[in-house]
N, C-alpha and C. Protein backbone atom coordinates (compact mmCIF):
# COMPACT_ATOMS: atom_id res chain seq x y z
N UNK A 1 0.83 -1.19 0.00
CA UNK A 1 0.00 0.00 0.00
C UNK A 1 0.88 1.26 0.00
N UNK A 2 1.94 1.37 0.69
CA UNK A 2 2.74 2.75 0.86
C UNK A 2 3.57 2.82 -0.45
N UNK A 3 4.15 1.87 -1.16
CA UNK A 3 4.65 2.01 -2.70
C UNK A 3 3.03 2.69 -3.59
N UNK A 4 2.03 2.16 -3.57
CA UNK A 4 1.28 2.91 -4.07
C UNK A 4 1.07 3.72 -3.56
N UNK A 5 1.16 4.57 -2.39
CA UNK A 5 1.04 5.89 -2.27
C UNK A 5 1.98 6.75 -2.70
N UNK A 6 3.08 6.38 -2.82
CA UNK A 6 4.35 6.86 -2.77
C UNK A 6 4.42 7.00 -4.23
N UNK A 7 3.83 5.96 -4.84
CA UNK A 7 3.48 6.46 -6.36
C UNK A 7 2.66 7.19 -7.14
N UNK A 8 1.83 7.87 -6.24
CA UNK A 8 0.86 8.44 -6.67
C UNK A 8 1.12 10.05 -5.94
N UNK A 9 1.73 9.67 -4.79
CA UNK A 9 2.17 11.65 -4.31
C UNK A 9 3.56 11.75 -4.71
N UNK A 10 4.37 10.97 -5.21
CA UNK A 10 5.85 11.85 -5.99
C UNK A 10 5.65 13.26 -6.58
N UNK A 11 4.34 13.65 -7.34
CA UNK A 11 4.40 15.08 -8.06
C UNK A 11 4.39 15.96 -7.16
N UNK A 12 3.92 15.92 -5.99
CA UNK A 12 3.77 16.76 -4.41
C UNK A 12 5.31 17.02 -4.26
N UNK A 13 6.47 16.40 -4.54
CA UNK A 13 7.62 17.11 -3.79
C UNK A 13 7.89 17.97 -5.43
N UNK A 14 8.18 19.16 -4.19
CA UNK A 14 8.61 20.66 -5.18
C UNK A 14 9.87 20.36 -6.11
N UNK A 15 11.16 19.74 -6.14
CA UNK A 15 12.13 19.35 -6.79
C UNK A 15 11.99 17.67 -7.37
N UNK A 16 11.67 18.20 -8.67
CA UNK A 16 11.17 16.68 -9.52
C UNK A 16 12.34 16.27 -10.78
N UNK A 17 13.15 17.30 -10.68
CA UNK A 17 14.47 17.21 -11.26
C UNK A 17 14.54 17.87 -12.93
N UNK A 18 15.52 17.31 -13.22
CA UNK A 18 15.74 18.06 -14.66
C UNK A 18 14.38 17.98 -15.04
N UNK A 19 13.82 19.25 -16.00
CA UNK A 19 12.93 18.85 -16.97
C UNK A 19 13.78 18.76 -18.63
N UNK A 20 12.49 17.74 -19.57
CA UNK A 20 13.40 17.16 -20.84
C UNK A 20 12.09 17.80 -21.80
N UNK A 21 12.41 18.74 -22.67
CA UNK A 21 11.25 18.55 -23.63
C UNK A 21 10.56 17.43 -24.29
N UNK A 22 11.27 16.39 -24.82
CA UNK A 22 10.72 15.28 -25.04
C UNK A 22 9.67 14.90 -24.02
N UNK A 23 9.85 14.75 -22.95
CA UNK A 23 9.38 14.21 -21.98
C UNK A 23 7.85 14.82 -21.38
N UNK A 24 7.66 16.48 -22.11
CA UNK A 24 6.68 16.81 -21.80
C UNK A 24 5.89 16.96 -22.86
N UNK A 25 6.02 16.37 -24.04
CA UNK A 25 5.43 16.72 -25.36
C UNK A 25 4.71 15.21 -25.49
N UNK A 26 3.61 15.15 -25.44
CA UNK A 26 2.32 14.49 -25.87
C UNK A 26 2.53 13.93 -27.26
N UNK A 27 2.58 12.66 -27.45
CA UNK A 27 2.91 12.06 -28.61
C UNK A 27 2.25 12.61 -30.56
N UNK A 28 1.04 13.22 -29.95
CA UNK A 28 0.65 13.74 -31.46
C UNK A 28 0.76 15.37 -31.27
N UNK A 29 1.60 16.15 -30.64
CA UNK A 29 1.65 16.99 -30.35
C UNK A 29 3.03 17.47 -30.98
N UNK A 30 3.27 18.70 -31.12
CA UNK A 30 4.91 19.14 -31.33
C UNK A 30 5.10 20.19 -30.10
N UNK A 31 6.47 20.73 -30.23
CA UNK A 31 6.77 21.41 -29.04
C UNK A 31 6.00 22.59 -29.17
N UNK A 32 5.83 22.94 -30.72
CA UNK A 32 5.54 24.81 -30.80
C UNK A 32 4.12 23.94 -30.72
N UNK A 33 3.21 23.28 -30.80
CA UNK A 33 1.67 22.95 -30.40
C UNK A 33 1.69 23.38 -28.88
N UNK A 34 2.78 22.63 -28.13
CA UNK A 34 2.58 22.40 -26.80
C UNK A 34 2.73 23.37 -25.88
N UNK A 35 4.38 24.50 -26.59
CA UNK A 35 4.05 26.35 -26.02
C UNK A 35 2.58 26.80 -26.41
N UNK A 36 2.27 26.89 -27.65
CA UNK A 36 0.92 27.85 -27.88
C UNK A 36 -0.04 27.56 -26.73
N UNK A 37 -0.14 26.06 -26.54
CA UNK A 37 -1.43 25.20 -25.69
C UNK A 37 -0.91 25.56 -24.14
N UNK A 38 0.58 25.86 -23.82
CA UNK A 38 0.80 25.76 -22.68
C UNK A 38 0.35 27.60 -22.40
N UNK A 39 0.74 28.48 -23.20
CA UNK A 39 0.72 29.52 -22.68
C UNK A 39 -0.98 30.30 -22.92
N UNK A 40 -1.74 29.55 -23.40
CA UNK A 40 -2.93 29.90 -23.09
C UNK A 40 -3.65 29.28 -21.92
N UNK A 41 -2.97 27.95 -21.51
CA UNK A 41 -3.57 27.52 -20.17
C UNK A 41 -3.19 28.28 -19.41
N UNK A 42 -1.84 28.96 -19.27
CA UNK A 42 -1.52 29.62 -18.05
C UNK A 42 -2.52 30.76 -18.00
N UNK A 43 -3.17 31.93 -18.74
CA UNK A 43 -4.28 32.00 -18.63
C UNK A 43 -5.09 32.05 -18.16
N UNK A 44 -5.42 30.73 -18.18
CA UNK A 44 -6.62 29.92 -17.80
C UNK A 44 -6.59 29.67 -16.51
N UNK A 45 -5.26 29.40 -15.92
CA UNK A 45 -5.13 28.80 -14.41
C UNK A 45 -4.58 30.14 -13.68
N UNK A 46 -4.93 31.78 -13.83
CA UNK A 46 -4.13 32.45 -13.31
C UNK A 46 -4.67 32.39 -11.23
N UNK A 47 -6.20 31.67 -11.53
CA UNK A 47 -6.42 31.35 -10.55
C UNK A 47 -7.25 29.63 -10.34
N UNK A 48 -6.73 29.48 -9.41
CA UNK A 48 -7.40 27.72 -9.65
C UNK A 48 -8.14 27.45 -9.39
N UNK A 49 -9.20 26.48 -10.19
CA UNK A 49 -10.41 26.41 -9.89
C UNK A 49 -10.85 25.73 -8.46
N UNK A 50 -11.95 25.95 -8.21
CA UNK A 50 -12.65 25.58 -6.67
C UNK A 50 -13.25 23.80 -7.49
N UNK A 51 -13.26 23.09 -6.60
CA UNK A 51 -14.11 22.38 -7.06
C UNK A 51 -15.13 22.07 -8.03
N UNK A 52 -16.60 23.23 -7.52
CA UNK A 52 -17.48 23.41 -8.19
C UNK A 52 -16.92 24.30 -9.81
N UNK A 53 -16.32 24.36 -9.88
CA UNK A 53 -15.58 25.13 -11.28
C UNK A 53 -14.89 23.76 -12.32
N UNK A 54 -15.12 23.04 -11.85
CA UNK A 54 -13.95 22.15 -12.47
C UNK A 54 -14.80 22.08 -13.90
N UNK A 55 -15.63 21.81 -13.84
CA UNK A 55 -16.38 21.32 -14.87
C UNK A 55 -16.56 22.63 -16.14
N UNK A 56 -16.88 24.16 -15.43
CA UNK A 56 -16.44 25.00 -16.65
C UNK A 56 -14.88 25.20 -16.92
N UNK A 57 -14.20 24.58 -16.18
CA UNK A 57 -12.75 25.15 -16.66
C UNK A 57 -12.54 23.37 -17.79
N UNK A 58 -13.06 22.42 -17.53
CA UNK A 58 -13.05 21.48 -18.53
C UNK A 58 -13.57 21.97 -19.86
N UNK A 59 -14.18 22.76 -19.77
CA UNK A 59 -15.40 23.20 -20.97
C UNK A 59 -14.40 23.67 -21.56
N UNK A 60 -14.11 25.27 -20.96
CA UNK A 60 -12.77 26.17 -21.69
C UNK A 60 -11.73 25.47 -22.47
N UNK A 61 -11.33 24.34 -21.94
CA UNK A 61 -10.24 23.46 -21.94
C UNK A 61 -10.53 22.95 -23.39
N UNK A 62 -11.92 22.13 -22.95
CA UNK A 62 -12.24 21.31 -24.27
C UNK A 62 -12.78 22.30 -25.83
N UNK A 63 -12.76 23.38 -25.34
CA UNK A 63 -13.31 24.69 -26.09
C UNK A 63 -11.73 25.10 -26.93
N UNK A 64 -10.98 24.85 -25.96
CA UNK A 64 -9.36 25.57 -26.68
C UNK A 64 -9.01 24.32 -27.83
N UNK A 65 -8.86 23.05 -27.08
CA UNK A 65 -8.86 22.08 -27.74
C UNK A 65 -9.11 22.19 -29.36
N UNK A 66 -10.71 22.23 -29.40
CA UNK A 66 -11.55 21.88 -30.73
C UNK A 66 -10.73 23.29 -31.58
N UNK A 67 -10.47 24.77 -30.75
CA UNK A 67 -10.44 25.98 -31.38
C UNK A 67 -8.95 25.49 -32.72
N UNK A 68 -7.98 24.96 -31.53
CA UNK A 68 -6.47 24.84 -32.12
C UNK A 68 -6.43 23.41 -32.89
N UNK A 69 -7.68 22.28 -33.07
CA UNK A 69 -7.83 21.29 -33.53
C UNK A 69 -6.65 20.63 -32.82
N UNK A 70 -6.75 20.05 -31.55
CA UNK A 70 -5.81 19.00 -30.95
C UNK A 70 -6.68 18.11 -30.21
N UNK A 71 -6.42 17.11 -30.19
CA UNK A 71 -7.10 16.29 -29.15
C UNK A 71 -7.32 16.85 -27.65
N UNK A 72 -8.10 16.71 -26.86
CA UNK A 72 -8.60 17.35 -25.77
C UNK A 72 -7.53 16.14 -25.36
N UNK A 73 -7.67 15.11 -24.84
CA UNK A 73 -6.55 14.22 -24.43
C UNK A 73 -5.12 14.79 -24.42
N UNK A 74 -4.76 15.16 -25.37
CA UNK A 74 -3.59 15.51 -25.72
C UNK A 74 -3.63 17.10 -24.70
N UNK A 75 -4.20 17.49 -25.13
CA UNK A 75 -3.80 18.85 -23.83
C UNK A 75 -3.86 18.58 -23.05
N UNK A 76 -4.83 17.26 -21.97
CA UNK A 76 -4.98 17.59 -20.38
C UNK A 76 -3.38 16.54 -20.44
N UNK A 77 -2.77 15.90 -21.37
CA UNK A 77 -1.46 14.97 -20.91
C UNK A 77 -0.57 15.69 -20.93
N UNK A 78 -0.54 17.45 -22.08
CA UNK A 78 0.44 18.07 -21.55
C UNK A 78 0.18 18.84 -20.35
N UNK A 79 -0.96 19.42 -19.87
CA UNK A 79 -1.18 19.86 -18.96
C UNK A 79 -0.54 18.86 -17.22
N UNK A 80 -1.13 17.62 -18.17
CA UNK A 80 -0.78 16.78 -16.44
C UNK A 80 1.16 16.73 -16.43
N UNK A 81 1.56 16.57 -17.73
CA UNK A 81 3.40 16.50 -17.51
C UNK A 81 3.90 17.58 -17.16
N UNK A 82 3.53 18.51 -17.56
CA UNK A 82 3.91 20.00 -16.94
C UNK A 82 3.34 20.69 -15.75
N UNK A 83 2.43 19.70 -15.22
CA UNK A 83 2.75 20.06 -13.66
C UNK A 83 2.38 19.08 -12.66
N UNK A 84 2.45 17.45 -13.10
CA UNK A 84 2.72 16.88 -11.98
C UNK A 84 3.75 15.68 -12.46
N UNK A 85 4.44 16.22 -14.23
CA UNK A 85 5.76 15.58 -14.34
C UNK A 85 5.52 13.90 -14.56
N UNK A 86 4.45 13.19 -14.70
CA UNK A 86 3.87 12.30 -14.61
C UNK A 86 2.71 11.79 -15.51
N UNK A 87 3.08 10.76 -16.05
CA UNK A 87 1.47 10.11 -17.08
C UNK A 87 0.27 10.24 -16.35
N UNK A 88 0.65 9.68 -14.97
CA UNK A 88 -0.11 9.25 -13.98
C UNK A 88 -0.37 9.79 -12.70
N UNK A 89 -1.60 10.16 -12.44
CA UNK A 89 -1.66 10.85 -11.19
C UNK A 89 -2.92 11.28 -10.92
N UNK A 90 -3.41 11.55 -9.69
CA UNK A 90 -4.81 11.30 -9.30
C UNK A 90 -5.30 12.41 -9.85
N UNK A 91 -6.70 13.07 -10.02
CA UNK A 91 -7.36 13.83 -10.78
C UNK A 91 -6.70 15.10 -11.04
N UNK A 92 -6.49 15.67 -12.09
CA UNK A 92 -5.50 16.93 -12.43
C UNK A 92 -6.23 17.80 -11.48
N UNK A 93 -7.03 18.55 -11.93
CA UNK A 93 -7.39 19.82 -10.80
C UNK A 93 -7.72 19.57 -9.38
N UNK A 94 -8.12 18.51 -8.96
CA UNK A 94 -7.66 18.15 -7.69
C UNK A 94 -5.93 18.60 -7.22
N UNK A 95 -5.17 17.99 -7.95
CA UNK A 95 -3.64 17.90 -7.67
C UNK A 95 -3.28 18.85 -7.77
N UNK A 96 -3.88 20.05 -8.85
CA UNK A 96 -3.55 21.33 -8.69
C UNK A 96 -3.70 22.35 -7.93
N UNK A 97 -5.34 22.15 -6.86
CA UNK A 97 -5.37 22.16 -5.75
C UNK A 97 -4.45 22.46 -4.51
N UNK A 98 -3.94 20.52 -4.82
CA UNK A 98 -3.16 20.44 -3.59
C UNK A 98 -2.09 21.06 -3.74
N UNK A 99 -1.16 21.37 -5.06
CA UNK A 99 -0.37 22.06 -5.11
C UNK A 99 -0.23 23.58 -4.68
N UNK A 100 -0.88 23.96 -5.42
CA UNK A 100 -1.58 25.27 -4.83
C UNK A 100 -1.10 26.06 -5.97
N UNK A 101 -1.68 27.59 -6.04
CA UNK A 101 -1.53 28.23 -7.10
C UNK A 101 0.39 28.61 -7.45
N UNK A 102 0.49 28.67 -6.52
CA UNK A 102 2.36 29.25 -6.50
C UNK A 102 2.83 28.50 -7.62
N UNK A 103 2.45 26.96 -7.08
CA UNK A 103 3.73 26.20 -7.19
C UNK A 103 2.71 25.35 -8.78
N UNK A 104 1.78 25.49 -9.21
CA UNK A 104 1.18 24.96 -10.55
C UNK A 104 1.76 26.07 -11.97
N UNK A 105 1.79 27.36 -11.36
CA UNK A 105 1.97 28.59 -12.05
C UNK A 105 3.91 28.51 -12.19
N UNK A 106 4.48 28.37 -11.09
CA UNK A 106 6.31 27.97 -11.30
C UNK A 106 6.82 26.69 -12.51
N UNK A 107 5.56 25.40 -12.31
CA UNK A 107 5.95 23.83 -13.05
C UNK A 107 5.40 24.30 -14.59
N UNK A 108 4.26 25.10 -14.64
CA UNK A 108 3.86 25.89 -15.95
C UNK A 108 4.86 26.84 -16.40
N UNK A 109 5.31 27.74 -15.95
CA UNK A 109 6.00 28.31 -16.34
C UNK A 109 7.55 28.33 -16.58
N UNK A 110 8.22 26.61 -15.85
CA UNK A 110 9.03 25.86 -16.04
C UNK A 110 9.25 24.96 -17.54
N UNK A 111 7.85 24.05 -17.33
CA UNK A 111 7.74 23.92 -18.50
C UNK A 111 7.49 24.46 -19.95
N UNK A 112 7.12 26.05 -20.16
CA UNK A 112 6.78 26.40 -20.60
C UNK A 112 8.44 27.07 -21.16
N UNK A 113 9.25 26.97 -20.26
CA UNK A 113 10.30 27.83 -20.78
C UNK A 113 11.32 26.87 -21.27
N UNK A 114 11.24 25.63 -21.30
CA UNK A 114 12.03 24.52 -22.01
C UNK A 114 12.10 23.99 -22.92
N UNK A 115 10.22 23.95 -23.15
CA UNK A 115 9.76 23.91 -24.98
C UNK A 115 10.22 24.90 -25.32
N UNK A 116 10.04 26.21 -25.27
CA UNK A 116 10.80 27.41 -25.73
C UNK A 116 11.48 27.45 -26.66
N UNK A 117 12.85 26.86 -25.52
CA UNK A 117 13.92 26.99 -25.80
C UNK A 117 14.15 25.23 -26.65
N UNK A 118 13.40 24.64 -27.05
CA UNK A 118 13.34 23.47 -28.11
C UNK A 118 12.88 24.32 -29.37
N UNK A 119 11.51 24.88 -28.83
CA UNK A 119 11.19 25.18 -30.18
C UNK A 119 12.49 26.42 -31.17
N UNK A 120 13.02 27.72 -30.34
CA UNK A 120 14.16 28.11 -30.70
C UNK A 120 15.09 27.47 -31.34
N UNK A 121 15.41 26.55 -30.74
CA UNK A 121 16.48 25.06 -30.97
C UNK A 121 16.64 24.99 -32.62
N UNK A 122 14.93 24.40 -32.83
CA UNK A 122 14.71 23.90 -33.75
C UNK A 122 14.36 24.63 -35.18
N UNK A 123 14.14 26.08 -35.07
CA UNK A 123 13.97 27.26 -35.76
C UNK A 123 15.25 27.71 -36.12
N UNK A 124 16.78 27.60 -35.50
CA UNK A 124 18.15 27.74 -35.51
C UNK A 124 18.46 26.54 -36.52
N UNK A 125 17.97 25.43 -36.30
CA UNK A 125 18.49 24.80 -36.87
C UNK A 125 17.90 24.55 -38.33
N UNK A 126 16.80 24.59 -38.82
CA UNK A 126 16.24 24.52 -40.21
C UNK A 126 16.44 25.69 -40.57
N UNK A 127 16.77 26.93 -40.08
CA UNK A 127 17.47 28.52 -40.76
C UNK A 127 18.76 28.11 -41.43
N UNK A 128 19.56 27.02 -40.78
CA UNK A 128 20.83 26.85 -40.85
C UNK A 128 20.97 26.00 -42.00
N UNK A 129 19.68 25.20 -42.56
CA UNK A 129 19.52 24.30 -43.19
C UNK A 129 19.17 25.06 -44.91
């Protein structure tokens, strides 16, 4: 029982280590999909929803989704790697919750600055091409 807990609150400690762009990019997704999608969630989360909210901030969510044609899946998996670093983990806005606004708005804006600097990467390098 405590390995499964222990597997399920790892995103709770504040130092989760290097972040990898690969690692936060959603398989039908690209990095510059995953800045555009990341920096309109931030946005979206400048305050976190209450409970009773969850369900219109799903809406918004699934609303951005259809707008940018991506899978709604595909955003809440980059949403869940970029801030609880994890495939897996108990209900996103719950966890964002427990995190609290500080520290969802720091792993967003962590992740947000690594695709960045991929997508840059990768704009340097087909210029060069």
């Amino acid at each position: 029982v405590l390995d499964e807990v222990s597997r399920w609150a790892t995103f709770l400690h504040p130092n989760l280590g290097e972040l990898k762009a690969l690692d936060l990019v959603p398989k039908r997704l690209t990095p510059r999909q995953s800045v555009t999608l990341l920096r309109i969630a931030m946005t979206l989360f400048r305050e976190l929803p209450t409970a009773r909210e969850d369900n219109s901030l799903e809406e918004q969510l699934r609303d951005l989704a259809s707008e940018l044609e991506v899978k709604f899946g595909d955003l809440m998996m980059l949403l869940r790697l970029a801030i609880t670093r994890t495939k897996v983990s108990p209900p996103l806005f719950g966890s964002m919750r427990v995190l609290g606004s500080q520290q969802v708005h720091k792993r967003l804006s962590d992740a947000l600055s690594v695709l960045e600097r991929t997508v840059e990467t990768e704009m340097e390098q087909s210029n060069d091409s």
